[in-house]
N, C-alpha and C. Protein backbone atom coordinates (compact mmCIF):
# COMPACT_ATOMS: atom_id res chain seq x y z
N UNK A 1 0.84 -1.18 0.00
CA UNK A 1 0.00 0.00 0.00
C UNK A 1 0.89 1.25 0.00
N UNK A 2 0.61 1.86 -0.87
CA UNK A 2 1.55 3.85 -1.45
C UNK A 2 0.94 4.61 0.23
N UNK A 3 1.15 4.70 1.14
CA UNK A 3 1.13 5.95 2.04
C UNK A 3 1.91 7.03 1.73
N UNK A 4 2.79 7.12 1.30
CA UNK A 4 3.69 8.29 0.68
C UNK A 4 3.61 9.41 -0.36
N UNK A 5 3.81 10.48 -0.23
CA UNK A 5 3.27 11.43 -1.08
C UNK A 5 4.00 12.41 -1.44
N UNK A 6 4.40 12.38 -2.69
CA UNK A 6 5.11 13.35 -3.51
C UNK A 6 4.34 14.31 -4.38
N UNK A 7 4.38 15.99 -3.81
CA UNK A 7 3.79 17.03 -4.29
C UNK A 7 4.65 18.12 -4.90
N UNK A 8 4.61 18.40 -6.31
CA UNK A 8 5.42 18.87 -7.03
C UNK A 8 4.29 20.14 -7.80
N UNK A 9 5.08 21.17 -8.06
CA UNK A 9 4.20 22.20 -8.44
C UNK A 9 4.59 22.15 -9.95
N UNK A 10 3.76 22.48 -10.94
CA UNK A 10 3.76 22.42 -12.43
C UNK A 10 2.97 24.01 -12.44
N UNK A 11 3.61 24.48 -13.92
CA UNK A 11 3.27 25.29 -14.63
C UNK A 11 1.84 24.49 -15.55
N UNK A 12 1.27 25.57 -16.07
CA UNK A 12 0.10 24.74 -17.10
C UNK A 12 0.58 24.16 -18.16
N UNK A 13 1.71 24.60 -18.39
CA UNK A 13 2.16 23.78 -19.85
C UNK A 13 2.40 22.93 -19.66
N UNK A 14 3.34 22.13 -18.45
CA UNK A 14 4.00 21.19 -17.76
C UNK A 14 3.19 20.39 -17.03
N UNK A 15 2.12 20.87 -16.53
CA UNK A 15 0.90 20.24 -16.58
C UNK A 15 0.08 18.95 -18.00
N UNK A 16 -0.28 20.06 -18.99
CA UNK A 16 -0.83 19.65 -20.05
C UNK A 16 0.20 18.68 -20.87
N UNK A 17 1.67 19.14 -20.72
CA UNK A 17 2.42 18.16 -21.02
C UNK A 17 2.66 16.56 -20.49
N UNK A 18 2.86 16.85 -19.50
CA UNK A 18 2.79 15.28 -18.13
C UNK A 18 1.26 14.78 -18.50
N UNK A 19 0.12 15.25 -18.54
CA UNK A 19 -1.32 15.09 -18.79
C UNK A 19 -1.48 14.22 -20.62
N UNK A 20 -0.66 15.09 -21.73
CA UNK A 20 -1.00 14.22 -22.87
C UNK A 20 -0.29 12.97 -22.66
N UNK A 21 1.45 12.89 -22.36
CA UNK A 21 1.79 11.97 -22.19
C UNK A 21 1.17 10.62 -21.38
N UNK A 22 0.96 11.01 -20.31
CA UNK A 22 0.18 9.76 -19.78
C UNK A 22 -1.17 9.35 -20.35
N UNK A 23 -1.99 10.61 -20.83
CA UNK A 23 -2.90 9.91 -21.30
C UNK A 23 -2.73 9.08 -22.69
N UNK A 24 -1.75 9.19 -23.46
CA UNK A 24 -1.28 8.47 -24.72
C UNK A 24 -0.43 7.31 -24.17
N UNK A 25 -0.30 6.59 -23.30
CA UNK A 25 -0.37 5.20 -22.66
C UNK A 25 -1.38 4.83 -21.68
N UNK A 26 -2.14 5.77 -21.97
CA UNK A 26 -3.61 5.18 -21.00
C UNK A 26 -3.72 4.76 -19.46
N UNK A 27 -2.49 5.66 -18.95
CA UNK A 27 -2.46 5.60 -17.45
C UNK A 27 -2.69 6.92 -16.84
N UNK A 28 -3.37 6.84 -15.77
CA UNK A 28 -3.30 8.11 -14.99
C UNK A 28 -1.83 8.47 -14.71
N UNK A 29 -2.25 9.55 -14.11
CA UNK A 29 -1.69 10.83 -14.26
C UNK A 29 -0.11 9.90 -13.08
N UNK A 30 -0.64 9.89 -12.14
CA UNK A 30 -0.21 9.59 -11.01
C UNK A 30 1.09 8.35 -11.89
N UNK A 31 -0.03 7.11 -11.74
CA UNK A 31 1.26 6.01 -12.55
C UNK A 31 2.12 6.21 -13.34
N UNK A 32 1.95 7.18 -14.13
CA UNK A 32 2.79 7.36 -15.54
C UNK A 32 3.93 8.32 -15.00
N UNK A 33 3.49 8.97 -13.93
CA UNK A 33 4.77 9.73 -13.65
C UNK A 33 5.51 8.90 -12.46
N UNK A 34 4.95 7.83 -11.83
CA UNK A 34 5.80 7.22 -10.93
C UNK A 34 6.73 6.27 -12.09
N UNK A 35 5.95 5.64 -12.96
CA UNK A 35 6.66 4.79 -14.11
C UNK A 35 7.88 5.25 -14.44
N UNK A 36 7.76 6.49 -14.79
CA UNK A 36 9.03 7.82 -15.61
C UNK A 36 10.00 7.77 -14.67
N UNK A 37 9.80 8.02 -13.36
CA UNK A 37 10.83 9.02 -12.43
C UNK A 37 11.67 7.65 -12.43
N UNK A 38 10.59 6.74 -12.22
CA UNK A 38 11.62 5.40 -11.09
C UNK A 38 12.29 4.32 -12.34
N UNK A 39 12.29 4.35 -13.58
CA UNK A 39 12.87 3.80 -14.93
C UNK A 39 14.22 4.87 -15.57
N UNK A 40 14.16 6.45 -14.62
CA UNK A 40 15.26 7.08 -15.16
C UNK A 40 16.74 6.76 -14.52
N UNK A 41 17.91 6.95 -15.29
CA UNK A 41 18.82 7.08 -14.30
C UNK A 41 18.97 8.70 -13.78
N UNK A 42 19.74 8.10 -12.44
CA UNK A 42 19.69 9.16 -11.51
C UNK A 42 20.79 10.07 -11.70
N UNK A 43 20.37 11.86 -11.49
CA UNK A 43 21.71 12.38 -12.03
C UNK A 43 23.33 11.88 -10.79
N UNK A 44 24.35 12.13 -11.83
CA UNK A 44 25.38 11.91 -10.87
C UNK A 44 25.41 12.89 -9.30
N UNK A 45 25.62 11.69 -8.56
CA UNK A 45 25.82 13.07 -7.23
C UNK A 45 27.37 13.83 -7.56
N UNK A 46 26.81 15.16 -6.48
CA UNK A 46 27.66 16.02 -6.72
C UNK A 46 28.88 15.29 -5.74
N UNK A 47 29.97 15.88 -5.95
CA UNK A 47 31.26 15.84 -5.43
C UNK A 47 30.97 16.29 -3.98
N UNK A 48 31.71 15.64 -3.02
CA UNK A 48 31.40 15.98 -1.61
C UNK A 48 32.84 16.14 -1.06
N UNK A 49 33.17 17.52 -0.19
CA UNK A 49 34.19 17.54 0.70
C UNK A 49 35.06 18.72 -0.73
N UNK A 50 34.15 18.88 -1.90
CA UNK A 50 34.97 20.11 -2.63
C UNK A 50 34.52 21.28 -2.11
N UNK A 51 35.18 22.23 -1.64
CA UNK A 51 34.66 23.60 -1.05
C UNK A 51 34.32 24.85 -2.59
N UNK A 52 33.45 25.30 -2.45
CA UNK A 52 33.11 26.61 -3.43
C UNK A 52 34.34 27.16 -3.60
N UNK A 53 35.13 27.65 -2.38
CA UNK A 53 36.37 28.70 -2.84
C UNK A 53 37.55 27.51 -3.45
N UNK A 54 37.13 26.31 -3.50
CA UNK A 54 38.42 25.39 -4.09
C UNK A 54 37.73 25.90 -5.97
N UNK A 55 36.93 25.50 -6.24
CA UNK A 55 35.93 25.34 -7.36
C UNK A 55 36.49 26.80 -8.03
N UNK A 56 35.99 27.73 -7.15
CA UNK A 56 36.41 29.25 -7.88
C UNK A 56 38.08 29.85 -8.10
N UNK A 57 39.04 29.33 -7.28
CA UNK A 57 40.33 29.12 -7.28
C UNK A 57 40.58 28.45 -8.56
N UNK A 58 39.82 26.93 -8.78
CA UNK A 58 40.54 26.08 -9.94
C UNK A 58 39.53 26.60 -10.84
N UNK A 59 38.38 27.58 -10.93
CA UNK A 59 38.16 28.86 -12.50
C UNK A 59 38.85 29.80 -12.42
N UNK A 60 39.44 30.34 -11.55
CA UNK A 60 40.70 31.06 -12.02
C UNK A 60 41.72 30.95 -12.59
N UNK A 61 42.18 30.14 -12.46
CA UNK A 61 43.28 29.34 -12.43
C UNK A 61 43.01 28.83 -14.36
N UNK A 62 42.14 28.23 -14.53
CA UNK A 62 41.98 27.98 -15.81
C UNK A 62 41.51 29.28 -16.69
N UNK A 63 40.93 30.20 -16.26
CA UNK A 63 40.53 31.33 -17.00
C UNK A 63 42.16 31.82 -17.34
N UNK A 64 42.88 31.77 -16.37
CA UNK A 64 43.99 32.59 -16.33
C UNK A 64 45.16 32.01 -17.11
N UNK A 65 44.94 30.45 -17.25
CA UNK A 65 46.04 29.44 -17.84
C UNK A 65 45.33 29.84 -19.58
N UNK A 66 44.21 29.79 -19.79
CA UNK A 66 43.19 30.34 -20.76
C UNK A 66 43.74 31.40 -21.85
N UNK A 67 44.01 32.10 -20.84
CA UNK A 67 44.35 33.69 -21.48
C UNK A 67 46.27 33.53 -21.66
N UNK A 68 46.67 33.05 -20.98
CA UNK A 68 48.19 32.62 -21.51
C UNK A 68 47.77 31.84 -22.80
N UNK A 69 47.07 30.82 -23.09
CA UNK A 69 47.28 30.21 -24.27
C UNK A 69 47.19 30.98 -25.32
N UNK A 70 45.85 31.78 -25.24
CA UNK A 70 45.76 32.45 -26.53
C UNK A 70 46.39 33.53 -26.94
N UNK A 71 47.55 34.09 -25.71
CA UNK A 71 48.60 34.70 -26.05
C UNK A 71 49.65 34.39 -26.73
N UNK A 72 49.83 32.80 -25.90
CA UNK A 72 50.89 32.46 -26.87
C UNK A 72 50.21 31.47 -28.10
N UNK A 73 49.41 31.45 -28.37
CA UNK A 73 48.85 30.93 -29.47
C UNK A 73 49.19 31.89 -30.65
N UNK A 74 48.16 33.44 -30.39
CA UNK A 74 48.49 34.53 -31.10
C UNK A 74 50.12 34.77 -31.46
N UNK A 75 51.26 35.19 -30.06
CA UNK A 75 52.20 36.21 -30.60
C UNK A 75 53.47 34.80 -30.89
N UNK A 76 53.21 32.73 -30.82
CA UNK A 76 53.82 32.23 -30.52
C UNK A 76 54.68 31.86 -29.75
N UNK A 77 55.28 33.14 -28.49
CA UNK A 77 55.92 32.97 -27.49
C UNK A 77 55.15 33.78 -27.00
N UNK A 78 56.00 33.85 -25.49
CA UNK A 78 55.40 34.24 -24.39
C UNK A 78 56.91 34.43 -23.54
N UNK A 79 55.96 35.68 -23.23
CA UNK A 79 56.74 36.58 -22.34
C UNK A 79 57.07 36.17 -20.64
N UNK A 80 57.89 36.71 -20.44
CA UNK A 80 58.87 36.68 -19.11
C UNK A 80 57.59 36.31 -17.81
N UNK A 81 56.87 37.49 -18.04
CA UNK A 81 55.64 37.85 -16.91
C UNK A 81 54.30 36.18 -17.31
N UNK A 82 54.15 35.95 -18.92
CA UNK A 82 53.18 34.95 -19.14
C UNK A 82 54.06 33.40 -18.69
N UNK A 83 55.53 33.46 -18.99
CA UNK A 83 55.89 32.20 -18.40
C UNK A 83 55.68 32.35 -16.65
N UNK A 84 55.84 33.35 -15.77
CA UNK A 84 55.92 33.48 -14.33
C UNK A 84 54.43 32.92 -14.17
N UNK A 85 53.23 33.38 -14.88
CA UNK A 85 51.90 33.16 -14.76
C UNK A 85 51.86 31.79 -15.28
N UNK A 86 52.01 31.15 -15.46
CA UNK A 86 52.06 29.99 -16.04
C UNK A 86 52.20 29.22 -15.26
N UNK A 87 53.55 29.53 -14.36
CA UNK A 87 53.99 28.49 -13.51
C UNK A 87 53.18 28.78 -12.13
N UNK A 88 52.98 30.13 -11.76
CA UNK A 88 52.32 30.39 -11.04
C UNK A 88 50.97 29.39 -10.68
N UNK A 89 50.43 29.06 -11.85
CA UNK A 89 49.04 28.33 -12.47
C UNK A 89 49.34 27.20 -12.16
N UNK A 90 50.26 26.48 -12.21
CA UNK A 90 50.74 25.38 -12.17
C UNK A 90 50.65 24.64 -10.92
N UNK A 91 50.94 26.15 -9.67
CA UNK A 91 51.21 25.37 -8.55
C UNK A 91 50.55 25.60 -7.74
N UNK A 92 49.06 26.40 -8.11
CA UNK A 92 47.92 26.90 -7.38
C UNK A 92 47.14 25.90 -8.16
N UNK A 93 47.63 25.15 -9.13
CA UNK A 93 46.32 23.42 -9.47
C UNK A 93 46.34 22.96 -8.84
N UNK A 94 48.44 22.57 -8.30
CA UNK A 94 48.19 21.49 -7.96
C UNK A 94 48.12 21.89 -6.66
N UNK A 95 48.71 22.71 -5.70
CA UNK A 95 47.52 23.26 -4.59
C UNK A 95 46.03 22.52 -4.09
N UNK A 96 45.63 23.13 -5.24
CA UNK A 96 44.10 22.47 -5.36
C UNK A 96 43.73 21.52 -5.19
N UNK A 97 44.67 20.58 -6.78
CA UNK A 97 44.32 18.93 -6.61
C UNK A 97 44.60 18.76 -5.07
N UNK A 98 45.75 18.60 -4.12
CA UNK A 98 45.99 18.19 -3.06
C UNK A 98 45.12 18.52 -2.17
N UNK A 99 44.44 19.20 -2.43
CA UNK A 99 43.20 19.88 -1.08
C UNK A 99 41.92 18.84 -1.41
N UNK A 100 41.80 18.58 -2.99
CA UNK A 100 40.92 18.29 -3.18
C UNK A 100 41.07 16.27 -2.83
N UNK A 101 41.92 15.86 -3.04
CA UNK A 101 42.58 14.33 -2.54
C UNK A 101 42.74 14.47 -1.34
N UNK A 102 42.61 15.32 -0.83
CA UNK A 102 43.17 14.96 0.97
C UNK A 102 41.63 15.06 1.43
N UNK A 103 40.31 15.90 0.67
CA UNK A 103 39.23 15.48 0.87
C UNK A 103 38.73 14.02 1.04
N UNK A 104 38.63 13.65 -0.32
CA UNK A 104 38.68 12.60 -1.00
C UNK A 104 39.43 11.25 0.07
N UNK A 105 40.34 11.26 0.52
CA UNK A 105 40.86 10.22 1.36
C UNK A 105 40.86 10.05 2.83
């Protein structure tokens, strides 16, 4: 016996949408969406023990490794200050990675 109850708010479109679908396999409303949810796979869980300021550190870090490439993509080398940034980049990853494995273990 279902005692359990899952209440989800719909727009009318999202409504009328969930509504043709089930009725074009001839199940209520109810079955056709328990059928759906519990036949999908589930999204991946998120990463646990990564902190936001690790996440925004390693988009910096790539925005910034980013903008060296297409410098030296453009002028073919790279300058004194883009190799210092470079390496700089290098050791605020791996920074990172290690924060992010010492989570992890």
């Amino acid at each position: 016996m279902r005692e359990n109850i899952l209440a989800i708010r719909l727009n009318d479109d999202e409504w009328d949408r969930i509504s043709d679908m089930a009725e074009s396999t001839s199940l209520p409303i109810s079955s056709y969406v328990r059928s759906f949810v519990l036949q999908q796979k589930p999204p991946r869980p998120r990463a646990r023990g990564v902190s936001v300021e690790a996440v925004a550190a390693l988009n910096r870090v790539g925005s910034l490794l980013n903008q060296i490439a297409r410098a030296g993509n453009f002028s073919k080398t790279l300058s004194v200050e883009e190799v210092r940034q470079t390496a700089f980049a290098r050791e605020r990853l791996l920074e990172i990675a290690h924060k992010i494995e010492t989570n992890f273990t």
